[in-house]
Each structure stands twice: as structure tokens, then as C-alpha cells.
N, C-alpha and C. Protein backbone atom coordinates (compact mmCIF):
# COMPACT_ATOMS: atom_id res chain seq x y z
N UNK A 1 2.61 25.37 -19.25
CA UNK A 1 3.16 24.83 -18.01
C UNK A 1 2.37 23.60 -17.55
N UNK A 2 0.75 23.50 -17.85
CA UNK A 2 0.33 22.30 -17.17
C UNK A 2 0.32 21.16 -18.17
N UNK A 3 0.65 21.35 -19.44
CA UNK A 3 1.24 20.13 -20.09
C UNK A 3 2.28 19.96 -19.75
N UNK A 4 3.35 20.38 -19.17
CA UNK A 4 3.92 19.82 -18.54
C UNK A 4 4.35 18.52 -17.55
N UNK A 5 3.21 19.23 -16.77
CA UNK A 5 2.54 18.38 -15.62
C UNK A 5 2.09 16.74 -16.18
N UNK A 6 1.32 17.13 -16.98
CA UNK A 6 0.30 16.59 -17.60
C UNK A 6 1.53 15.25 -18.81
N UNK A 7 2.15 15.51 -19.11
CA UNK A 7 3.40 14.56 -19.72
C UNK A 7 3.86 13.81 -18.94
N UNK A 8 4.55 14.44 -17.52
CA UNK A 8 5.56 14.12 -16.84
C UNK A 8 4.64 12.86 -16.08
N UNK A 9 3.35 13.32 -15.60
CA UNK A 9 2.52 12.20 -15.39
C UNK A 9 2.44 11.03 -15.96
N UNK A 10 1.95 10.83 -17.21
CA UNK A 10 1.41 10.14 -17.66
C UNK A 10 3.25 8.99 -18.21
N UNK A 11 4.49 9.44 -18.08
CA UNK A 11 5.23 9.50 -17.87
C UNK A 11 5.87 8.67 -16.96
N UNK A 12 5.40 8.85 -15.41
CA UNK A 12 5.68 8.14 -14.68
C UNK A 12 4.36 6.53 -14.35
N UNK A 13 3.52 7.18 -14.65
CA UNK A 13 2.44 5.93 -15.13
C UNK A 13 2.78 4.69 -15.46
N UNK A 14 3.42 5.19 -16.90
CA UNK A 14 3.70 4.00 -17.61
C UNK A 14 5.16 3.32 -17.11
N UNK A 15 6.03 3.99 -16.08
CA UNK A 15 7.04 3.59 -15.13
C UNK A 15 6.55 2.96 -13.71
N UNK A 16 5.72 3.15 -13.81
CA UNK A 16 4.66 2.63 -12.42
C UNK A 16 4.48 1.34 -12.09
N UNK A 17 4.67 0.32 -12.99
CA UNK A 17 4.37 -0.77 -13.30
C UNK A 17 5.70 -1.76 -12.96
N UNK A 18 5.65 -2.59 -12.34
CA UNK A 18 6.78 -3.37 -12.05
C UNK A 18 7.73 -4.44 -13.16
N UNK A 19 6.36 -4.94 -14.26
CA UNK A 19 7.08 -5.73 -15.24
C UNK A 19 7.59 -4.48 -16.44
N UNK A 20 7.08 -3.74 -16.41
CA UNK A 20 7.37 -2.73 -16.95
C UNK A 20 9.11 -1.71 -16.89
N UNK A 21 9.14 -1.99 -15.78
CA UNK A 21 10.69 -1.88 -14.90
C UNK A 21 11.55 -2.27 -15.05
N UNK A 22 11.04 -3.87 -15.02
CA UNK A 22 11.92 -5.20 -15.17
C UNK A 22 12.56 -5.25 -16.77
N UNK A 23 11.67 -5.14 -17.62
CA UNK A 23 11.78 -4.96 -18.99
C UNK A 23 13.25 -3.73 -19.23
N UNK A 24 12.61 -3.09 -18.78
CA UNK A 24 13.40 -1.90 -18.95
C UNK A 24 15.26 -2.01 -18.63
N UNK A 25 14.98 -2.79 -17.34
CA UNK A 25 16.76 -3.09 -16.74
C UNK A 25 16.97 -4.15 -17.89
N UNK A 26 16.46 -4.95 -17.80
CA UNK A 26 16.90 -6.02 -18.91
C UNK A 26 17.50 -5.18 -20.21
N UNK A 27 16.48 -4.38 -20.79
CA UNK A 27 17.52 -3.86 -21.81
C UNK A 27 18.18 -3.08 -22.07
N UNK A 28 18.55 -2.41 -20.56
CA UNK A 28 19.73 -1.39 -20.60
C UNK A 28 20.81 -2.45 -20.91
N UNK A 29 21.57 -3.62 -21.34
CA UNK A 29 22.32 -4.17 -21.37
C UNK A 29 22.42 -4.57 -23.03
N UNK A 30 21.61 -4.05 -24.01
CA UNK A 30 21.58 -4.10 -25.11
C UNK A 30 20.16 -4.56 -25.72
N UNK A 31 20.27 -4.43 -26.60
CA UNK A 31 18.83 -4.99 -27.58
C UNK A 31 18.36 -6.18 -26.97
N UNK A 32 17.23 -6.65 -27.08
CA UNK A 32 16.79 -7.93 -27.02
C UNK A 32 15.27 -8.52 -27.75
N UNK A 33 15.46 -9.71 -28.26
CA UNK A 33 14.75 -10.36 -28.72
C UNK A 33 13.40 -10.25 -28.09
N UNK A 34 12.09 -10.27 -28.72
CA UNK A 34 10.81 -10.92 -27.11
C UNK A 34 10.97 -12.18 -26.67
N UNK A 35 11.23 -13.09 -26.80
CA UNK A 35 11.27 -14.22 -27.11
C UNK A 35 12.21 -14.24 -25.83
N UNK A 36 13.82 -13.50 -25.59
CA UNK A 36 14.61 -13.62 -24.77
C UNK A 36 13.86 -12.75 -23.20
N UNK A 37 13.02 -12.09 -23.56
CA UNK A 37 12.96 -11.28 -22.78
C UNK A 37 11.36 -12.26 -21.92
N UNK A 38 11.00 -12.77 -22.56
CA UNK A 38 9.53 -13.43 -21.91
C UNK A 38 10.57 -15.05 -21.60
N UNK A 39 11.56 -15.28 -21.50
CA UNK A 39 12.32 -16.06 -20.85
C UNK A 39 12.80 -15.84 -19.14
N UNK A 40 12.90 -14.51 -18.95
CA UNK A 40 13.30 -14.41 -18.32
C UNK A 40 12.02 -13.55 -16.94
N UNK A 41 11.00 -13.18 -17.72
CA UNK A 41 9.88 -12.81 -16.99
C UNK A 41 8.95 -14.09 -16.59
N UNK A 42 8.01 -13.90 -15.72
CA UNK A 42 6.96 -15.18 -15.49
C UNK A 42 5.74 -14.29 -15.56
N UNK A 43 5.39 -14.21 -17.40
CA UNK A 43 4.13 -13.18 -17.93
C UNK A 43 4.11 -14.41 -18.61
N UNK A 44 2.79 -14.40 -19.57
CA UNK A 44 2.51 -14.49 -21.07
C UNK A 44 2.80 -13.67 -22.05
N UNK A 45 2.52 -14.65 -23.31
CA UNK A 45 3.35 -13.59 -24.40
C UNK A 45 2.39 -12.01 -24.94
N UNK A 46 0.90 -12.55 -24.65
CA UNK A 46 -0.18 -11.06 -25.10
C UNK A 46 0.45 -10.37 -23.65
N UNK A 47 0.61 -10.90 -22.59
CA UNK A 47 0.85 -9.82 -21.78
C UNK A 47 2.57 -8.77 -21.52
N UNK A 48 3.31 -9.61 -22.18
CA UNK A 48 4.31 -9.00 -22.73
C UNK A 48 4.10 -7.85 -23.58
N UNK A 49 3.49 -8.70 -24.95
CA UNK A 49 3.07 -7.69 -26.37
C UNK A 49 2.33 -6.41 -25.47
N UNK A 50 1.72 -6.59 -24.96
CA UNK A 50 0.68 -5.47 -24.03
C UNK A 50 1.96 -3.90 -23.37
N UNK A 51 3.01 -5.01 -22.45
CA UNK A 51 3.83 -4.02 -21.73
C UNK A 51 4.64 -2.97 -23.13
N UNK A 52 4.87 -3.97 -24.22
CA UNK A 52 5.99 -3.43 -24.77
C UNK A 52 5.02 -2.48 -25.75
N UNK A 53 3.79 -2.35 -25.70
CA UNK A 53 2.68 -1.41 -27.16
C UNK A 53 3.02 -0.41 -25.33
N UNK A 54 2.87 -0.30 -24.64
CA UNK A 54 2.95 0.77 -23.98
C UNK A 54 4.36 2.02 -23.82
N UNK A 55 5.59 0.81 -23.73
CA UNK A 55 6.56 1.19 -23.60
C UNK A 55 6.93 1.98 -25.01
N UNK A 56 6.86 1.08 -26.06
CA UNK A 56 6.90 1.78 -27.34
C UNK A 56 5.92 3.22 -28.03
N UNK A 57 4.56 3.03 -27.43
CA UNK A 57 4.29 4.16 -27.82
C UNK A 57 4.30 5.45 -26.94
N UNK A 58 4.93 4.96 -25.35
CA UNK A 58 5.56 6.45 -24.63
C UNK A 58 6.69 6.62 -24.66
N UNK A 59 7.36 5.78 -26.27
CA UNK A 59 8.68 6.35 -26.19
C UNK A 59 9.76 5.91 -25.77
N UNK A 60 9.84 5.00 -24.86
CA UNK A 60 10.63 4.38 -23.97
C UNK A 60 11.59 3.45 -24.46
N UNK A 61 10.98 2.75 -25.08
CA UNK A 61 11.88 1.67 -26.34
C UNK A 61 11.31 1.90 -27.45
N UNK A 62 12.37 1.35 -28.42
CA UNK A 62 12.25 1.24 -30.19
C UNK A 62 11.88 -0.37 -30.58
N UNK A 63 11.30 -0.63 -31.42
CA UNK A 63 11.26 -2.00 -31.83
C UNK A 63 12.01 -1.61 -33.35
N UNK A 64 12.50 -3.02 -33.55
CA UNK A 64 13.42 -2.96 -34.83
C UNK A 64 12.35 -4.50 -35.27
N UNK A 65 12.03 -4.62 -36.34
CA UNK A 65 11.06 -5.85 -36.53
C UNK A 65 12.15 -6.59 -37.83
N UNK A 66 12.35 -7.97 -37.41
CA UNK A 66 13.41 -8.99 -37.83
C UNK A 66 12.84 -10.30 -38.57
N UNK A 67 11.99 -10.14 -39.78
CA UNK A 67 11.17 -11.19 -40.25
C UNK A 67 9.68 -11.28 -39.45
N UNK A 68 9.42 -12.39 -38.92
CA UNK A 68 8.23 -12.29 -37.69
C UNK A 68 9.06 -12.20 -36.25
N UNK A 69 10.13 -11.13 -36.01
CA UNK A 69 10.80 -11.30 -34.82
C UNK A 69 10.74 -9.81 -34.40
N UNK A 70 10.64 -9.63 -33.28
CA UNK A 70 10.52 -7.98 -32.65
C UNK A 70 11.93 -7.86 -31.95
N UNK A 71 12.94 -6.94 -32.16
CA UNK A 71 13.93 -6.74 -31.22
C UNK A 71 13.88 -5.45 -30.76
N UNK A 72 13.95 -5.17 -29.12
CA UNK A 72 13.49 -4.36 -28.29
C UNK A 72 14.99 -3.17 -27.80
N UNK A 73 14.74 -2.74 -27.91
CA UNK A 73 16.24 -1.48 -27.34
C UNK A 73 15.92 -0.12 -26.52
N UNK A 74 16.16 0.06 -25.79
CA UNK A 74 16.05 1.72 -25.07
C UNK A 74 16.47 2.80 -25.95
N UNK A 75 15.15 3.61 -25.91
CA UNK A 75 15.24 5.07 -26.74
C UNK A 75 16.06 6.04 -25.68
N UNK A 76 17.93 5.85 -25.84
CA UNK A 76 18.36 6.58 -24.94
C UNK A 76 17.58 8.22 -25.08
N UNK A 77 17.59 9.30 -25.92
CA UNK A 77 16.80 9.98 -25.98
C UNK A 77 15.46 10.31 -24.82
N UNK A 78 14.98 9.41 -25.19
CA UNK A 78 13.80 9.99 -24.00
C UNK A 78 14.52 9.44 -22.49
N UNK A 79 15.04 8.70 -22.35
CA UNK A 79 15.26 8.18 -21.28
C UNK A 79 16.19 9.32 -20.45
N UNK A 80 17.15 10.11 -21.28
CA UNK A 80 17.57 11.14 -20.85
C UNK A 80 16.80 11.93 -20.55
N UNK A 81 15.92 12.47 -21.70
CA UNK A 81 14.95 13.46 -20.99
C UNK A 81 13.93 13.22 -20.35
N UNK A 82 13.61 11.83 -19.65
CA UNK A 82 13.52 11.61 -18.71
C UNK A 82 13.63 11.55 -17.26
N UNK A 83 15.09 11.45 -17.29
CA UNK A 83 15.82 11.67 -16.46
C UNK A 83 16.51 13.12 -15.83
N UNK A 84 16.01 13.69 -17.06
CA UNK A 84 16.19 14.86 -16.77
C UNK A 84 15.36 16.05 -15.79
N UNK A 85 13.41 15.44 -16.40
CA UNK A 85 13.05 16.12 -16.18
C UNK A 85 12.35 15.15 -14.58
N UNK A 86 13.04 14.40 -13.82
CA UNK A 86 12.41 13.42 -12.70
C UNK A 86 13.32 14.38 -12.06
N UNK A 87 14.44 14.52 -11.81
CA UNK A 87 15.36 15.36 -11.25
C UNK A 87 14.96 17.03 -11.36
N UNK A 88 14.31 17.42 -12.17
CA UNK A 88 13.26 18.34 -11.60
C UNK A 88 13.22 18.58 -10.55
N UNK A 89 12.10 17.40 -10.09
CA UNK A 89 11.18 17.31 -9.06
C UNK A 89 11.85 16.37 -7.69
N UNK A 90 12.94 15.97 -8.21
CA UNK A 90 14.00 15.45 -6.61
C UNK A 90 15.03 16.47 -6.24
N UNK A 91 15.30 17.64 -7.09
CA UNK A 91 16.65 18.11 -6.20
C UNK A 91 16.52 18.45 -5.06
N UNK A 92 17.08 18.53 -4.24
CA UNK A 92 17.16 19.09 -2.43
C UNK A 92 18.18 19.93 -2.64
N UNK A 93 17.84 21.37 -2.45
CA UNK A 93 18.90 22.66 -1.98
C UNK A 93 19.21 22.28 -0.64
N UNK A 94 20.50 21.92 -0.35
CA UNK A 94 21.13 22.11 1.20
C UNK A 94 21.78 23.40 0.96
């Protein structure tokens, strides 16, 4: 039970983060390039590479690697059970 806890945390952590967010809406609309995606942020590119080694190794997105090109996509998967388990911790019994 307290790994639980202990997931769901570390979980919202790495959702905690605002460019981190931003990233995220951007590619609910399909795959994207880094290249397209640090177009549209006002980061650098190590600090991009930085958001997306986080996002990728909690799961969050997939990288598909395209020659020397990274293309970025949402791991619907976790994002469901994500979503699943945040609603947990919001339902309200009326």
C-alpha cells in the first residue's frame, strides 16, 4: 500500500513542473519533433533534453529516434493509468 503512495508521488512530481505541462499539451495533438517542440517553448535545447530524460523515464512519453532526430509522443497507457489513479484521490461522494 505505501508504494503506492510512494509512485503516485513521485508521479505527480514530475507533473509539477510547468514546462513539463506545456510539453505534454503540445503533444496530445500528435507526435512531435524536439526541434518543433523547443520552437514553441522559450527553454534551451539541454534544458529541453533535461524535461524530456524525465518525462521519458516516468513513462509519460515514448521517444521514437529518426537518424540524429528524437520524435516525442504520449504513452497513452500510463497517462490513463494516470488518470486513473489522480481520480482516486479527487472523487467527492455527494
Amino acid at each position: 500500500m505505501e508504494r503506492k503512495y510512494t509512485e503516485d508521488a513521485k508521479a505527480f512530481k514530475v507533473l509539477s513542473d510547468e514546462n513539463r505541462l506545456r510539453i505534454l499539451e503540445m503533444l496530445y495533438s500528435g507526435e512531435k519533433c524536439a526541434c518543433v517542440l523547443l520552437e514553441e517553448l522559450e527553454i534551451t535545447q539541454p534544458t529541453l533534453s533535461h524535461h524530456m530524460k524525465i518525462l521519458e523515464e516516468s513513462g509519460f512519453i515514448m521517444v521514437r529516434k529518426n537518424g540524429k532526430w528524437s520524435n516525442y509522443s504520449i504513452c497513452q497507457g500510463k497517462m490513463k493509468q494516470f488518470n486513473d489513479r489522480l481520480s482516486d484521490y479527487t472523487r467527492i461522494n455527494i
